[in-house]
C-alpha atoms as a PDB file:
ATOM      1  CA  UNK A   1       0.000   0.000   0.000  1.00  0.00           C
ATOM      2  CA  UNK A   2       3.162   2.223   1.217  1.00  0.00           C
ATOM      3  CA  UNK A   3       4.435   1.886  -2.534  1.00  0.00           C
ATOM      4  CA  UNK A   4       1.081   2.633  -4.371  1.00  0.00           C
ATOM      5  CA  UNK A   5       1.085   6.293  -2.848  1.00  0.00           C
ATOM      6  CA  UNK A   6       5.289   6.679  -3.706  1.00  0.00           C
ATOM      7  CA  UNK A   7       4.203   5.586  -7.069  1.00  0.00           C
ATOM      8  CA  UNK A   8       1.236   8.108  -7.761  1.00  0.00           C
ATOM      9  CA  UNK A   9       2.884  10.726  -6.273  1.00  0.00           C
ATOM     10  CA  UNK A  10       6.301   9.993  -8.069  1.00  0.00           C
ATOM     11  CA  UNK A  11       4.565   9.842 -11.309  1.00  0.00           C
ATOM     12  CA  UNK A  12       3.525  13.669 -11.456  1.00  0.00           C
ATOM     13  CA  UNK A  13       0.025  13.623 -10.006  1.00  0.00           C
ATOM     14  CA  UNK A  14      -0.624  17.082  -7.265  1.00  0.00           C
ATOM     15  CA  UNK A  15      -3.212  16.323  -4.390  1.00  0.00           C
ATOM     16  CA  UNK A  16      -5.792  19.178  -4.557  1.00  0.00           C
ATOM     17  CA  UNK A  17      -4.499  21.113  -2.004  1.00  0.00           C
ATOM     18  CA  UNK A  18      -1.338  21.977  -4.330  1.00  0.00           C
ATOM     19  CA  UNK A  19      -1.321  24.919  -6.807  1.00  0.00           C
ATOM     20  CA  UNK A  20       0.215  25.215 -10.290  1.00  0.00           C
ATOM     21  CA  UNK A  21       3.012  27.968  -9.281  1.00  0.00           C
ATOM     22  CA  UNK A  22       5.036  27.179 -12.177  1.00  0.00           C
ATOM     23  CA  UNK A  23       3.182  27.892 -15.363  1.00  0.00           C
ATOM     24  CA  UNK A  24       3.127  31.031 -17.413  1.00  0.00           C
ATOM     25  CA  UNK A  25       0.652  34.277 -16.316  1.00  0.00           C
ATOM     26  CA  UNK A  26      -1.350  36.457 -18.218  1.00  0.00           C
ATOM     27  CA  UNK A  27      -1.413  39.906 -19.192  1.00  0.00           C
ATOM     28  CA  UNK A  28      -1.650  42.238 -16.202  1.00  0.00           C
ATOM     29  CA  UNK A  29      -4.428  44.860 -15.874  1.00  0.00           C
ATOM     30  CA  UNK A  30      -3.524  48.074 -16.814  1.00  0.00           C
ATOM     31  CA  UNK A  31      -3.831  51.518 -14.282  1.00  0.00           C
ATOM     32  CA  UNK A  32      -1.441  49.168 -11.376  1.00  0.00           C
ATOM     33  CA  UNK A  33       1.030  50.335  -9.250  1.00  0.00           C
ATOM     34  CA  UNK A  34       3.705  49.673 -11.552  1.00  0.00           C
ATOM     35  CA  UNK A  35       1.944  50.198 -14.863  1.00  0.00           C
ATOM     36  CA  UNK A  36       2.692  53.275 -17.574  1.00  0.00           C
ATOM     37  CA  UNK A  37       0.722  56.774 -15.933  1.00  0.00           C
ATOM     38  CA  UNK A  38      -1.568  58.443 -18.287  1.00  0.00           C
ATOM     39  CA  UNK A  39      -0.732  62.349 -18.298  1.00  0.00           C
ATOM     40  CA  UNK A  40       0.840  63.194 -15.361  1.00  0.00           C
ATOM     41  CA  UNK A  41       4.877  62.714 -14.922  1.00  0.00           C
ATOM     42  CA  UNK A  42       6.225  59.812 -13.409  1.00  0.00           C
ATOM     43  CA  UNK A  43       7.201  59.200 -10.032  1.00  0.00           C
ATOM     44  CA  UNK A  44      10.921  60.514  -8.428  1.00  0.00           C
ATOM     45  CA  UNK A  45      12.239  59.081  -5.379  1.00  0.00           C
ATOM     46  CA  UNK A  46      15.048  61.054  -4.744  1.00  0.00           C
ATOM     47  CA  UNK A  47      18.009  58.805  -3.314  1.00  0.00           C
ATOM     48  CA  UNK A  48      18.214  58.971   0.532  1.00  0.00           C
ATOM     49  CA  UNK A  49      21.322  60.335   2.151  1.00  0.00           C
ATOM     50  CA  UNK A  50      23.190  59.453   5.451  1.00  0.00           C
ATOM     51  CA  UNK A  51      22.550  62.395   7.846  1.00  0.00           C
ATOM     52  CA  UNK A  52      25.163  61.332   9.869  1.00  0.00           C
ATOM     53  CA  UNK A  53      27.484  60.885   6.625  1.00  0.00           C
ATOM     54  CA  UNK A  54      25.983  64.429   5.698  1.00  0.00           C
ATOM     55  CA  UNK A  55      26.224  66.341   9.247  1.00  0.00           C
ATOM     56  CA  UNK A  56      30.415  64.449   9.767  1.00  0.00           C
ATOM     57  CA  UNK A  57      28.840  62.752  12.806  1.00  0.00           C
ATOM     58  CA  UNK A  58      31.773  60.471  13.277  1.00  0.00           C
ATOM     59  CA  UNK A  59      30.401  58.754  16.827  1.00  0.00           C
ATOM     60  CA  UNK A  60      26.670  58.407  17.695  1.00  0.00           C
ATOM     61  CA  UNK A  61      26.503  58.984  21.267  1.00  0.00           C
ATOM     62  CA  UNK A  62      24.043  57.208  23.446  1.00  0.00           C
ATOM     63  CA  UNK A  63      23.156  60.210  25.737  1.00  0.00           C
ATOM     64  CA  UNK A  64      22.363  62.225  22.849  1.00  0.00           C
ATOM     65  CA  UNK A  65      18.462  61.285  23.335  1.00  0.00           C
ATOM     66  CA  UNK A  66      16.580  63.533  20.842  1.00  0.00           C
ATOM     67  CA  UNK A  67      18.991  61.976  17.839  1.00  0.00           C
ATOM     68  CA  UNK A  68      18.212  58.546  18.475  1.00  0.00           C
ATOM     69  CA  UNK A  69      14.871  59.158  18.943  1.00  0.00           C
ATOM     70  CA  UNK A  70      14.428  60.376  15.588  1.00  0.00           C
ATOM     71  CA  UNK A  71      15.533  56.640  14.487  1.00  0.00           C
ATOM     72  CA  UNK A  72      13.094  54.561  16.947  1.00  0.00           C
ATOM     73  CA  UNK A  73       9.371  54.071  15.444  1.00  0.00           C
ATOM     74  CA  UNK A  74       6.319  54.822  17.946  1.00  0.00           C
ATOM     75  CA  UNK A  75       5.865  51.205  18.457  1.00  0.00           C
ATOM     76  CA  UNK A  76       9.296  51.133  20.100  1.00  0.00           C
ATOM     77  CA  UNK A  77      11.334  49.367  17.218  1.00  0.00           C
ATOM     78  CA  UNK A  78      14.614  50.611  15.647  1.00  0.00           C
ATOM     79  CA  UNK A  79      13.347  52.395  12.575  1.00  0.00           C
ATOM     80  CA  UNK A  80      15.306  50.397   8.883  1.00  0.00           C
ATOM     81  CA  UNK A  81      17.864  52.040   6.865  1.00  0.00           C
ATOM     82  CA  UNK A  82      15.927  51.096   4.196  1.00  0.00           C
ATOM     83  CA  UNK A  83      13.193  53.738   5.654  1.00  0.00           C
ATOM     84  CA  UNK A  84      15.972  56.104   7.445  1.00  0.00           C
ATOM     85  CA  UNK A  85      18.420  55.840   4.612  1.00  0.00           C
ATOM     86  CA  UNK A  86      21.391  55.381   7.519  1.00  0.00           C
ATOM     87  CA  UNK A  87      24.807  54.185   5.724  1.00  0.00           C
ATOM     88  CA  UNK A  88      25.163  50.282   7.450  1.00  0.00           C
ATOM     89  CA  UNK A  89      28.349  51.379   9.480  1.00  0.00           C
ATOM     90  CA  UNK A  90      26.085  54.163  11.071  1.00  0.00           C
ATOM     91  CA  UNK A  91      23.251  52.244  11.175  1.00  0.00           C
ATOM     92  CA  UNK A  92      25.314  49.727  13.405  1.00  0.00           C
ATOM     93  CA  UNK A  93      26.329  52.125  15.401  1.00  0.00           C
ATOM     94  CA  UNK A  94      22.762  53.844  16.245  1.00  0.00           C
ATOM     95  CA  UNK A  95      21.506  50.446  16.984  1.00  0.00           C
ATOM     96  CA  UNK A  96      24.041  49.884  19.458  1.00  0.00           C
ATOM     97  CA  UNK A  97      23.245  53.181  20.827  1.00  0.00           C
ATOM     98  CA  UNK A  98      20.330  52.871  21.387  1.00  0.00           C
ATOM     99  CA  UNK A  99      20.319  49.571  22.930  1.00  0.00           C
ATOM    100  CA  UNK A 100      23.003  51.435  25.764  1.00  0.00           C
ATOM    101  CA  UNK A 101      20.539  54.558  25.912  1.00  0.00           C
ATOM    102  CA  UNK A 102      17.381  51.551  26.688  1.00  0.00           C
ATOM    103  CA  UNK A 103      19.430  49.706  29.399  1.00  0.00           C
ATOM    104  CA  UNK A 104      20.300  52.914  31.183  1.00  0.00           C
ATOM    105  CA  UNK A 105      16.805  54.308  30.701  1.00  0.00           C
ATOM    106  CA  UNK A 106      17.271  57.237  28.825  1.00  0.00           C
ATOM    107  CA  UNK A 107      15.066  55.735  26.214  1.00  0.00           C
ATOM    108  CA  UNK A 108      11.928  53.078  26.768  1.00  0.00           C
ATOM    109  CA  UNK A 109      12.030  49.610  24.983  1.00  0.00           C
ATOM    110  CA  UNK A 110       8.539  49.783  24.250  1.00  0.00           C
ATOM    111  CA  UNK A 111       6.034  52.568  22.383  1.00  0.00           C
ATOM    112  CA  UNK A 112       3.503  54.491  24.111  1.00  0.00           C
ATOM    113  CA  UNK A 113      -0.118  51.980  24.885  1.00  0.00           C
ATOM    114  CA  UNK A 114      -2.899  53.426  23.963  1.00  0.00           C
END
């Protein structure tokens, strides 16, 4: 019985639970997020810059509350450099800053409840 199921299963049949994620799509509908604008001009995102790359910031200091602030979200969490546009070296080191600033309570780990 064990070798039946190998068998069907080996020989290309899907259960009905399983979806065909391989084949080729159709055309998409027109007017998405990512298709050609009528009219108006297209969408710029200009390129984010390190402010502390920008401002020669060379060490991010964990007393220096109302900076790291501006890099923690209102849920609490550490705010991306894909959102901040921090440079990774900085971005390492306001992360470890303001882990030090949390443990000595100059920031809290968690957002405001509401």
């Amino acid at each position: 019985m064990a070798e039946e199921t190998r068998t069907s299963r080996a020989g290309g049949e899907r259960s009905g639970g399983d979806r065909d994620r391989g084949g080729p799509r159709g055309p998409r509908p027109a007017g998405g997020s990512g298709g050609p604008r009528e009219g108006g001009r297209k969408f710029f995102r200009r390129k984010k810059v390190c402010k502390f790359c920008v401002e020669k910031i060379e060490a991010v200091n964990y007393k220096d509350v109302r900076l790291l602030a501006q890099f923690i979200a209102e849920s609490g969490k550490i705010t991306p450099r894909r959102l901040t546009g921090v440079c990774t070296p900085h971005q390492r080191r306001l992360s470890r800053a303001i882990k030090q600033a949390r443990n000595i309570a100059l920031l809290p780990f968690a957002g405001r409840v509401q």
